[in-house]
N, C-alpha and C. Protein backbone atom coordinates (compact mmCIF):
# COMPACT_ATOMS: atom_id res chain seq x y z
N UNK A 1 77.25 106.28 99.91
CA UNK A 1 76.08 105.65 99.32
C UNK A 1 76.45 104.30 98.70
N UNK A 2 77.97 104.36 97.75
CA UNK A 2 78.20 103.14 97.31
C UNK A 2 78.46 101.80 98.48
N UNK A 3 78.92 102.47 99.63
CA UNK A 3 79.21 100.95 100.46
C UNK A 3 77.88 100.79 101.38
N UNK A 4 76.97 101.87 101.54
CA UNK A 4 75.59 101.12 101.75
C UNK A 4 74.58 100.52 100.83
N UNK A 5 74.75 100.57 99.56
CA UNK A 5 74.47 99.49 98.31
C UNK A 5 75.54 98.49 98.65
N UNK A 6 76.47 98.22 98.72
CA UNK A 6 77.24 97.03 98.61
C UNK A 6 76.94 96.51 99.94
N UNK A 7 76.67 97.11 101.10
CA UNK A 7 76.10 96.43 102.52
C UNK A 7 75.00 95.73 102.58
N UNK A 8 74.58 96.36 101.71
CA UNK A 8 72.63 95.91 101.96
C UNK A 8 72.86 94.53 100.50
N UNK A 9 73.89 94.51 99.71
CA UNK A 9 73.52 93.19 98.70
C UNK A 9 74.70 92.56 99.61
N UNK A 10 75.14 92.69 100.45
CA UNK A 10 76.20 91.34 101.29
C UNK A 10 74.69 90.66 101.72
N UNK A 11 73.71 91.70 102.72
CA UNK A 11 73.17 90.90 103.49
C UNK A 11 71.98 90.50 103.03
N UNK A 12 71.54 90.19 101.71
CA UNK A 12 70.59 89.76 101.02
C UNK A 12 70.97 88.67 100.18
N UNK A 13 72.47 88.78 99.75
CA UNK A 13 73.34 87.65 99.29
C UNK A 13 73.98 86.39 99.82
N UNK A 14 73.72 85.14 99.38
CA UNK A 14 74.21 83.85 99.73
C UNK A 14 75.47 84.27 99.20
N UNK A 15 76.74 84.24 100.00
CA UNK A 15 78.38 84.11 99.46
C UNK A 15 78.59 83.41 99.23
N UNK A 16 78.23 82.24 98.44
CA UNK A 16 78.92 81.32 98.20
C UNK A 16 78.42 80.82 96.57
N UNK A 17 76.81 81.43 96.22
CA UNK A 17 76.67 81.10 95.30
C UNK A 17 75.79 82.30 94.69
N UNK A 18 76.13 83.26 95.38
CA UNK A 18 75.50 84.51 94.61
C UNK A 18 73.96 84.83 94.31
N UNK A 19 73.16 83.70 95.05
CA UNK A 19 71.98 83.68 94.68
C UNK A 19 71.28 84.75 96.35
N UNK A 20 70.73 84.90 95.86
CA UNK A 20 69.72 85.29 97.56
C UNK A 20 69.44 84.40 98.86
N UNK A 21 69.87 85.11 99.75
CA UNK A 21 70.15 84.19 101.08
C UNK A 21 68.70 84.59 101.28
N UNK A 22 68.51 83.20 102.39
CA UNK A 22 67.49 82.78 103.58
C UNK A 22 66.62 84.43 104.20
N UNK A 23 67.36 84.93 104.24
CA UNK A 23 66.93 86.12 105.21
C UNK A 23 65.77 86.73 104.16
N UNK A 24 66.76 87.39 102.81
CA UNK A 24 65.64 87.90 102.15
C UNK A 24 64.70 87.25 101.54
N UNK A 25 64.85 86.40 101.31
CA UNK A 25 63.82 84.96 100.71
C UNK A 25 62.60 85.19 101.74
N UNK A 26 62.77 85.25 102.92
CA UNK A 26 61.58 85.69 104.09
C UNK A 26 60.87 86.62 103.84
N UNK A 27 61.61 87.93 103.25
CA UNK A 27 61.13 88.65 103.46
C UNK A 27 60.22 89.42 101.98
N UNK A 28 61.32 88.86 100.93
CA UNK A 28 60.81 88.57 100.02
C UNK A 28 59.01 88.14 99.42
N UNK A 29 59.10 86.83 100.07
CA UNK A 29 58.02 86.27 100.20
C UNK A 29 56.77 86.57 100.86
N UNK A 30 57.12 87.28 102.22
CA UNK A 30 56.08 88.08 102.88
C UNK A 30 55.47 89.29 102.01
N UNK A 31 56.46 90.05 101.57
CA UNK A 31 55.82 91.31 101.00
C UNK A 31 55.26 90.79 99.89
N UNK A 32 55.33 89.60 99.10
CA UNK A 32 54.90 89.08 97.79
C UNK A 32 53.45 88.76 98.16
N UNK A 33 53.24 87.71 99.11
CA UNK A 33 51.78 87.40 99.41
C UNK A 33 51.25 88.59 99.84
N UNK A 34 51.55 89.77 99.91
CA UNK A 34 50.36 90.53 101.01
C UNK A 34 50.00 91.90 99.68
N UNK A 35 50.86 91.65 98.73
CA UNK A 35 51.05 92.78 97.31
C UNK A 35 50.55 91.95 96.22
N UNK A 36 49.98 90.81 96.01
CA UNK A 36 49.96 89.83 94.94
C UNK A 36 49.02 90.46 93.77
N UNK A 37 49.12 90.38 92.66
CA UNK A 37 48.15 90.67 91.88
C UNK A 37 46.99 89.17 91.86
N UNK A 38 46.67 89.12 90.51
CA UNK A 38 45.67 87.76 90.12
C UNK A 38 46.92 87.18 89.39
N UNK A 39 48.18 87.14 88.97
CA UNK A 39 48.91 85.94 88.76
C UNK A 39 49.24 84.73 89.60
N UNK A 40 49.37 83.86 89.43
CA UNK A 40 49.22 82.88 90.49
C UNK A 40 51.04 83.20 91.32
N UNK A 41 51.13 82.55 92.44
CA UNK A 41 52.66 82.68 92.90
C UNK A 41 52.99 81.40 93.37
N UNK A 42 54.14 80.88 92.31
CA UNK A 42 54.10 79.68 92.62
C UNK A 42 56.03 79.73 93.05
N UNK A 43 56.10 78.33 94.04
CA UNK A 43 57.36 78.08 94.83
C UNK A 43 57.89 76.56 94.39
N UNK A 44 59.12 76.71 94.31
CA UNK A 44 59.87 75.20 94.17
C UNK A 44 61.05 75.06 95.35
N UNK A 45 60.99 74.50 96.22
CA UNK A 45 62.06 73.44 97.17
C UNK A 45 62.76 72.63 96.30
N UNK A 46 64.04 72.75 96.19
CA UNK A 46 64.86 72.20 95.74
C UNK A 46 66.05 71.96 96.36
N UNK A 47 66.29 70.15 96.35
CA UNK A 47 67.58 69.70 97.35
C UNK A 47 68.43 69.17 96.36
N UNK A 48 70.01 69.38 96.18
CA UNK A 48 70.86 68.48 96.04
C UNK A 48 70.88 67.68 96.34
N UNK A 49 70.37 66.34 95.55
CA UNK A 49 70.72 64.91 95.98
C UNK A 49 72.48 64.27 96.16
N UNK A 50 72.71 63.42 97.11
CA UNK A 50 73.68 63.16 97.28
C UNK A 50 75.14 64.26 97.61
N UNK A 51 74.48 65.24 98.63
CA UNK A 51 75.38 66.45 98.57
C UNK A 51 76.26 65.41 99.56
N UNK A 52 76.42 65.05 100.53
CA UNK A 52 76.99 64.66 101.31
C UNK A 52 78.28 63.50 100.68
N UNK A 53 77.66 63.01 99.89
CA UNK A 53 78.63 62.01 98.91
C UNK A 53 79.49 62.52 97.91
N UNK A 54 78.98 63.85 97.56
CA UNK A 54 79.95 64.53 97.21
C UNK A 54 81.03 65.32 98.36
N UNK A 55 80.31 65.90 99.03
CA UNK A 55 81.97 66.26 100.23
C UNK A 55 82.43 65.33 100.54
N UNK A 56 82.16 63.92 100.83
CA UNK A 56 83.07 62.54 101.22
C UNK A 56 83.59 62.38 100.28
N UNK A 57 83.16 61.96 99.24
CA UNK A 57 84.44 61.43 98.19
C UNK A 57 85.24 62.49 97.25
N UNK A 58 84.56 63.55 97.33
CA UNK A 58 85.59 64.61 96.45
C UNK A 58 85.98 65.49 97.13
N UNK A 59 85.40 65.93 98.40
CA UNK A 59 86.04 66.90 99.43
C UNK A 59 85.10 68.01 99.39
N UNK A 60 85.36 68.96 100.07
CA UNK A 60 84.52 70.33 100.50
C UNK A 60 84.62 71.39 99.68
N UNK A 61 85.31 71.60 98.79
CA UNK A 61 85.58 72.36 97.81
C UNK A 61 84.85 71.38 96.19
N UNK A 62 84.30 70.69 96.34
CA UNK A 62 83.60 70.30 94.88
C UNK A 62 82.17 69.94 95.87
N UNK A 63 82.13 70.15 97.03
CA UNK A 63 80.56 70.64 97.69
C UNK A 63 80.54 71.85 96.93
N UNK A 64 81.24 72.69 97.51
CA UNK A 64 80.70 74.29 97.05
C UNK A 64 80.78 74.41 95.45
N UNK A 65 81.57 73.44 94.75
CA UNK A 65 81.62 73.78 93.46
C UNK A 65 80.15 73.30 92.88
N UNK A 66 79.47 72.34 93.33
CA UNK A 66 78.58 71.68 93.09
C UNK A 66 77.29 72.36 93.64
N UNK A 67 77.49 73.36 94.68
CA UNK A 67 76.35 74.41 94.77
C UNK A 67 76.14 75.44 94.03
N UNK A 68 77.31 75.56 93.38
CA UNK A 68 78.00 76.94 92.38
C UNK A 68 77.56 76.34 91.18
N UNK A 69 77.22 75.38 90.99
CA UNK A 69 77.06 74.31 89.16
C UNK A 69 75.50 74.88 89.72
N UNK A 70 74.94 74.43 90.52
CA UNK A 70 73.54 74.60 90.88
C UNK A 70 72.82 75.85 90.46
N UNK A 71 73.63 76.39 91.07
CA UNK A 71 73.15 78.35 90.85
C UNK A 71 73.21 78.50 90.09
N UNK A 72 74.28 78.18 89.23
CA UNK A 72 74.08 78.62 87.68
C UNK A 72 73.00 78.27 86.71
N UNK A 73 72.69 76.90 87.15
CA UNK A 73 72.01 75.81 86.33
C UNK A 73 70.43 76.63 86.53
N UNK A 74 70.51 76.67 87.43
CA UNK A 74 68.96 77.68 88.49
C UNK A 74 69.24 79.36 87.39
N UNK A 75 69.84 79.64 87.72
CA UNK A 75 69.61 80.74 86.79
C UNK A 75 69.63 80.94 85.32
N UNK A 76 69.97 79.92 84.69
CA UNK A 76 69.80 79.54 83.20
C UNK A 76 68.88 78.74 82.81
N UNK A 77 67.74 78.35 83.98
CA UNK A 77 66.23 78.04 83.94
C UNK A 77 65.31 78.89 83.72
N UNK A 78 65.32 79.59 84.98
CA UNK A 78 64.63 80.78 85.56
C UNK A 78 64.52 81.97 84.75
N UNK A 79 63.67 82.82 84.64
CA UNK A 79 63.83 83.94 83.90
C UNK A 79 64.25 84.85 84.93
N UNK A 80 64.79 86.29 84.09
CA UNK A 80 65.54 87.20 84.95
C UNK A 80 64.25 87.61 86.48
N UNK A 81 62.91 87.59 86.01
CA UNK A 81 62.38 88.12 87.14
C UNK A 81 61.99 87.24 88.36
N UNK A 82 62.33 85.98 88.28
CA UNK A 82 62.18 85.11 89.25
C UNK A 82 62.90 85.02 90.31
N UNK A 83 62.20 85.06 91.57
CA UNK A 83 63.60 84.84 92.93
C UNK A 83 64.00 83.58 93.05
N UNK A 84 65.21 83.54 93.07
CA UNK A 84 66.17 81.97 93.01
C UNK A 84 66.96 82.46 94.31
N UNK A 85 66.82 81.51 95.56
CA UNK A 85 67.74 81.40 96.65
C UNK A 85 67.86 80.45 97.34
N UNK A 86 69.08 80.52 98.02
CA UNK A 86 70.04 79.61 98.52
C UNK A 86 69.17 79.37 99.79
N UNK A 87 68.50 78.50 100.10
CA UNK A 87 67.73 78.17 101.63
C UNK A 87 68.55 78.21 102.32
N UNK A 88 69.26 76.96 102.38
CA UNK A 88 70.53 76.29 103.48
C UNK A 88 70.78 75.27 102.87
N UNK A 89 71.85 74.88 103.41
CA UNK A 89 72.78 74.11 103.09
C UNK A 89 73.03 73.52 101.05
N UNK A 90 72.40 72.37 101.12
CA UNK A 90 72.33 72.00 99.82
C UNK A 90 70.72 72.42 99.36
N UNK A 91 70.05 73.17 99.40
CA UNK A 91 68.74 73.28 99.13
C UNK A 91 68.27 75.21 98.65
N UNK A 92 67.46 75.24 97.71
CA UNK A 92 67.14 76.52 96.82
C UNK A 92 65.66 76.17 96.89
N UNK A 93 65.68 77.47 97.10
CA UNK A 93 63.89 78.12 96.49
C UNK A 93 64.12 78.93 95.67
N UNK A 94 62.81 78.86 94.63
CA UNK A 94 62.75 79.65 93.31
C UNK A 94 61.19 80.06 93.73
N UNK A 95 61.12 81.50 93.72
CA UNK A 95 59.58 82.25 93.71
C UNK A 95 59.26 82.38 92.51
N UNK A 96 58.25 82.39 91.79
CA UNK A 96 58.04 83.18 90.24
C UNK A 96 56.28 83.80 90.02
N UNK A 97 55.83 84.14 89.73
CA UNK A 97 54.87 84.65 89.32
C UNK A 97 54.46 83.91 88.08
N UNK A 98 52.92 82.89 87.78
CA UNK A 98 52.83 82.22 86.51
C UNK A 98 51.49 82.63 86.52
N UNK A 99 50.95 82.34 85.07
CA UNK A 99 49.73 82.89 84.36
C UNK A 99 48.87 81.85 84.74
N UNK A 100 49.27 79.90 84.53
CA UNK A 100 48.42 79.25 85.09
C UNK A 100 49.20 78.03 85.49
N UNK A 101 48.97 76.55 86.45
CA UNK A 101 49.36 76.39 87.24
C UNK A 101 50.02 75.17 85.79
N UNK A 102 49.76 75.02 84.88
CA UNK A 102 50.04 73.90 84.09
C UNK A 102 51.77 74.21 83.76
N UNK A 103 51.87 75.71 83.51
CA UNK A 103 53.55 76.29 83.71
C UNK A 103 54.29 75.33 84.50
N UNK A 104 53.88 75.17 85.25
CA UNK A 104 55.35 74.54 86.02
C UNK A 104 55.54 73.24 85.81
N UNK A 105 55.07 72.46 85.35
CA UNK A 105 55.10 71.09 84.23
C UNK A 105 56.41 71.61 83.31
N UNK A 106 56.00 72.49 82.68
CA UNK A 106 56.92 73.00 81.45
C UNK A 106 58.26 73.68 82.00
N UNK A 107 58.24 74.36 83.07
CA UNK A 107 59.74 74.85 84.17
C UNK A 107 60.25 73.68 84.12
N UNK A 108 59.37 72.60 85.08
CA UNK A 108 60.08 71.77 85.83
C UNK A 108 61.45 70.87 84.76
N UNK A 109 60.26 70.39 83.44
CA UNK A 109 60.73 70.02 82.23
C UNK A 109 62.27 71.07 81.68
N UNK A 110 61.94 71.67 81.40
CA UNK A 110 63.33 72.71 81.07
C UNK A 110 64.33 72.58 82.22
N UNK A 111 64.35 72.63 83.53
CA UNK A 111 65.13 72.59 84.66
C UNK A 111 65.40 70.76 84.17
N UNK A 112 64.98 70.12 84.31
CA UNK A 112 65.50 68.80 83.99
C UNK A 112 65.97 68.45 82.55
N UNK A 113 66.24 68.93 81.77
CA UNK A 113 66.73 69.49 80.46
C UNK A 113 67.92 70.19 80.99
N UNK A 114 68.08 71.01 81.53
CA UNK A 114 69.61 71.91 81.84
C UNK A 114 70.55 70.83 82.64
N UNK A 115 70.06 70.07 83.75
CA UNK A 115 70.72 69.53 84.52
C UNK A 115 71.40 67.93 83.73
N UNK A 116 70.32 67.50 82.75
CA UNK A 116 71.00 66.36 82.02
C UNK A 116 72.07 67.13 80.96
N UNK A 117 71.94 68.23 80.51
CA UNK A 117 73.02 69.05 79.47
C UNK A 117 73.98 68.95 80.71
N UNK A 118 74.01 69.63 81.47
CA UNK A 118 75.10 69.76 82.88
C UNK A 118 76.05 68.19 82.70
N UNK A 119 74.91 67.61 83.02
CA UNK A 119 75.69 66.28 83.23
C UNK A 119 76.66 65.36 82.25
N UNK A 120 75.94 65.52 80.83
CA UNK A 120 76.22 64.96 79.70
C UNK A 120 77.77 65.51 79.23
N UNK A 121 78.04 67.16 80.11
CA UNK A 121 79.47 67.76 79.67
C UNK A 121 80.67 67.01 80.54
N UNK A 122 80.26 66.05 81.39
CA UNK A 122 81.11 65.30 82.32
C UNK A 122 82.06 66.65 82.64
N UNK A 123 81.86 67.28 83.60
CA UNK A 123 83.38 68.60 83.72
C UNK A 123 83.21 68.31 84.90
N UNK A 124 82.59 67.20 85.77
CA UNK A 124 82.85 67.23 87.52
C UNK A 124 82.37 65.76 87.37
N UNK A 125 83.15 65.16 88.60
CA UNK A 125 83.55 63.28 88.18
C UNK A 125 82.11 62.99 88.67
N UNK A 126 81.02 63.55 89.37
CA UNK A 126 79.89 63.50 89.73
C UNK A 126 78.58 63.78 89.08
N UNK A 127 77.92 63.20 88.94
CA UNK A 127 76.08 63.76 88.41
C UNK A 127 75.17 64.98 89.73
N UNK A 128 75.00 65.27 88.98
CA UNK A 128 73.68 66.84 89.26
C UNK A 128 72.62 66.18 89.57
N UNK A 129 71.96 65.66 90.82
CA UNK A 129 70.59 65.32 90.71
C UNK A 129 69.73 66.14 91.39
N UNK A 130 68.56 66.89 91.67
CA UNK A 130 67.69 67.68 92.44
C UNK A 130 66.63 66.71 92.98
N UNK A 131 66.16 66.61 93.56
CA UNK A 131 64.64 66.75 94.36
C UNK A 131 63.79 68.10 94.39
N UNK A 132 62.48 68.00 93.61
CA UNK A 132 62.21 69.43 94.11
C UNK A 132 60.67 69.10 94.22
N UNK A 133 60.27 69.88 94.99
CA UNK A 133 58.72 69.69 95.64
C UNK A 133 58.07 71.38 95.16
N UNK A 134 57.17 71.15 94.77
CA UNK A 134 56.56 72.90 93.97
C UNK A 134 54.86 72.47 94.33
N UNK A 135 54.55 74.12 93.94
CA UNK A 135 53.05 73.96 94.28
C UNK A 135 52.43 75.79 94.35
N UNK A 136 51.62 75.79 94.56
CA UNK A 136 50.61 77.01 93.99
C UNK A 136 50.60 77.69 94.97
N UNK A 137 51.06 78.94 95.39
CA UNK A 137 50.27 80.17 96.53
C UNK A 137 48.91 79.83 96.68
N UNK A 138 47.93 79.54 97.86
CA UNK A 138 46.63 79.98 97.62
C UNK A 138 45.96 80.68 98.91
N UNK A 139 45.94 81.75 98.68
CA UNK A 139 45.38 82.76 99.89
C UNK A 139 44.09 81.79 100.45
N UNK A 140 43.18 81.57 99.71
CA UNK A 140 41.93 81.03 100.45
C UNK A 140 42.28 80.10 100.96
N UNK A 141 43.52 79.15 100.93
CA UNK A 141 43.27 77.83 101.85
C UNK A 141 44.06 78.79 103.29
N UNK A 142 44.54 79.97 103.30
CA UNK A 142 44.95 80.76 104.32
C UNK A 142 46.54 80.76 104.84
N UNK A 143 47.11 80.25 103.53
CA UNK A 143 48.35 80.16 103.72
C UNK A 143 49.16 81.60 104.01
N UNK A 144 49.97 81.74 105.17
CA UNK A 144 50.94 82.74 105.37
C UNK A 144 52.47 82.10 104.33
N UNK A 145 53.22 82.95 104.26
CA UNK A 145 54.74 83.08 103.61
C UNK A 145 54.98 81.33 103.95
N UNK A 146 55.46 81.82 105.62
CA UNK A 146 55.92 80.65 105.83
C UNK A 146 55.18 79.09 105.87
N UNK A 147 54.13 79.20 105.88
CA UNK A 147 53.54 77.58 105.72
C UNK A 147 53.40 77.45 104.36
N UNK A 148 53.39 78.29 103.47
CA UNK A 148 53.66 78.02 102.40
C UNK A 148 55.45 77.31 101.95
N UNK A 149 56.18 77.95 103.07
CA UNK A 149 57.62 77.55 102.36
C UNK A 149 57.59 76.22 103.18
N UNK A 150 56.94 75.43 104.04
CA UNK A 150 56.95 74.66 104.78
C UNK A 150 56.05 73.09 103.77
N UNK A 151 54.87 73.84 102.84
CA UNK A 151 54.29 73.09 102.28
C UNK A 151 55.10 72.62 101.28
N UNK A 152 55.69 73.19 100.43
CA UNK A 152 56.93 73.08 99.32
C UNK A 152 57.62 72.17 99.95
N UNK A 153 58.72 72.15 101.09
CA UNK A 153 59.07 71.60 101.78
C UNK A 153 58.99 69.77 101.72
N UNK A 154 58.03 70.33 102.63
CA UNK A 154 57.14 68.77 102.82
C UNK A 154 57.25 68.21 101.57
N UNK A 155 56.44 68.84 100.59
CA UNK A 155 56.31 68.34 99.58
C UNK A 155 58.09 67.59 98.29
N UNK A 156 58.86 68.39 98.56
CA UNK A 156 60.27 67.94 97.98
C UNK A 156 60.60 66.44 98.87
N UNK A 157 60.22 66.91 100.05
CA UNK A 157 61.05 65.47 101.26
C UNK A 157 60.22 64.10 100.51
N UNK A 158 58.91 64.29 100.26
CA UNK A 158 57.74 63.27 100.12
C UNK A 158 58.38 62.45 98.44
N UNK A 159 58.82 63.76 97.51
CA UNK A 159 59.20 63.10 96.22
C UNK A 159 61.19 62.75 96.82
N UNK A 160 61.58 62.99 97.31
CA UNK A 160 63.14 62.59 98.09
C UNK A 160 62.45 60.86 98.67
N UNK A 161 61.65 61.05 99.74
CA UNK A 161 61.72 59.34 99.95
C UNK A 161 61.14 58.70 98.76
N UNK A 162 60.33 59.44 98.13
CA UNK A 162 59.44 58.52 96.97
C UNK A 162 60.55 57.98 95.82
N UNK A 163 61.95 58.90 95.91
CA UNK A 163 62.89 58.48 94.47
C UNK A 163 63.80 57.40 95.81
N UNK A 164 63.96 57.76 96.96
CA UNK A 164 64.82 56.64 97.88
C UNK A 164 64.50 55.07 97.48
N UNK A 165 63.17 55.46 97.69
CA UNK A 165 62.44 54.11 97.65
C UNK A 165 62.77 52.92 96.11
N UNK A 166 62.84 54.08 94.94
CA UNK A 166 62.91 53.69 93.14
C UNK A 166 64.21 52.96 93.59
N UNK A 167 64.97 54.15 94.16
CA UNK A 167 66.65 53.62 93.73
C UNK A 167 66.77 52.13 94.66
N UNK A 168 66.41 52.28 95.62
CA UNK A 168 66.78 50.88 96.67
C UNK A 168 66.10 49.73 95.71
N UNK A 169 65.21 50.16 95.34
CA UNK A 169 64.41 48.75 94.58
C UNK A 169 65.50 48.19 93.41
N UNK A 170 65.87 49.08 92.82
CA UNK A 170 66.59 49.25 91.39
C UNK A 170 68.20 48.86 91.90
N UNK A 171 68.70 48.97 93.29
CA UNK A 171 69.94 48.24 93.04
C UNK A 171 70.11 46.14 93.64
């Protein structure tokens, strides 16, 4: 019984940062929209900015350390009942259940609060930056799981070129 509990959290687990892999995040999410109460269910897309500049100039091992700063940072946001997982590559989804949609103003705020504490401890020669794109479950506009994780999506890439655009101006 114990190594089919430890089988079934390999394959629900991201190895690398302990958070919930891709697979169950799917599935996760399916059984969430189709069981929902009247709390709203809201999603955040979240990318590591500049992941790539970190494996070039510090190497592949302060990539993963820098996905591992992430997870942590994500779970010292998040409350214990929220799903926090590892999409791919440099990028996390966080599921949560909120009372009304003005909450995630106040997440988002606290998550950008942890990541400037992160940064301010200088313990990695690099800065923590996210992109994250969020937004509301809403059955009536007829959203399934996945066009919902697709809308999030979209929506992170749209604020990613929108900060491309700040920084190019600004150097």
């Amino acid at each position: 019984m114990l190594y089919i509990n430890v089988q079934n959290d390999q394959l629900r687990t991201d190895y690398l940062t302990g958070l919930y892999n891709r697979r169950y995040l799917d599935h996760y999410l399916s059984v969430k929209v189709k069981t929902r109460d009247n709390r709203l269910l809201a999603g955040l897309m979240i990318d590591l900015d500049s992941f790539k500049k970190i494996n070039d100039e510090y190497g592949h091992d302060s990539g993963d350390q820098a996905l591992r700063n992430v997870s942590r940072i994500l779970r010292q946001t998040f409350r214990r009942q929220d799903f926090i997982s590892r999409y791919g590559g440099d990028e996390f989804v966080v599921v949560m259940e909120i009372q009304e949609p003005c909450e995630l103003k106040e997440i988002l705020e606290r998550l950008r609060e942890n990541i400037e504490m992160f940064n301010r401890r200088n313990i990695v020669p690099y800065k923590i930056g996210l992109t994250i794109g969020c937004d509301c479950f809403d059955r009536k506009e007829g959203l399934t799981a996945s066009s919902f994780l697709t809308r999030i999506d979209r929506l992170m890439y749209l604020n990613k070129q929108k900060n491309d655009g700040q920084h190019q101006h600004k150097d």
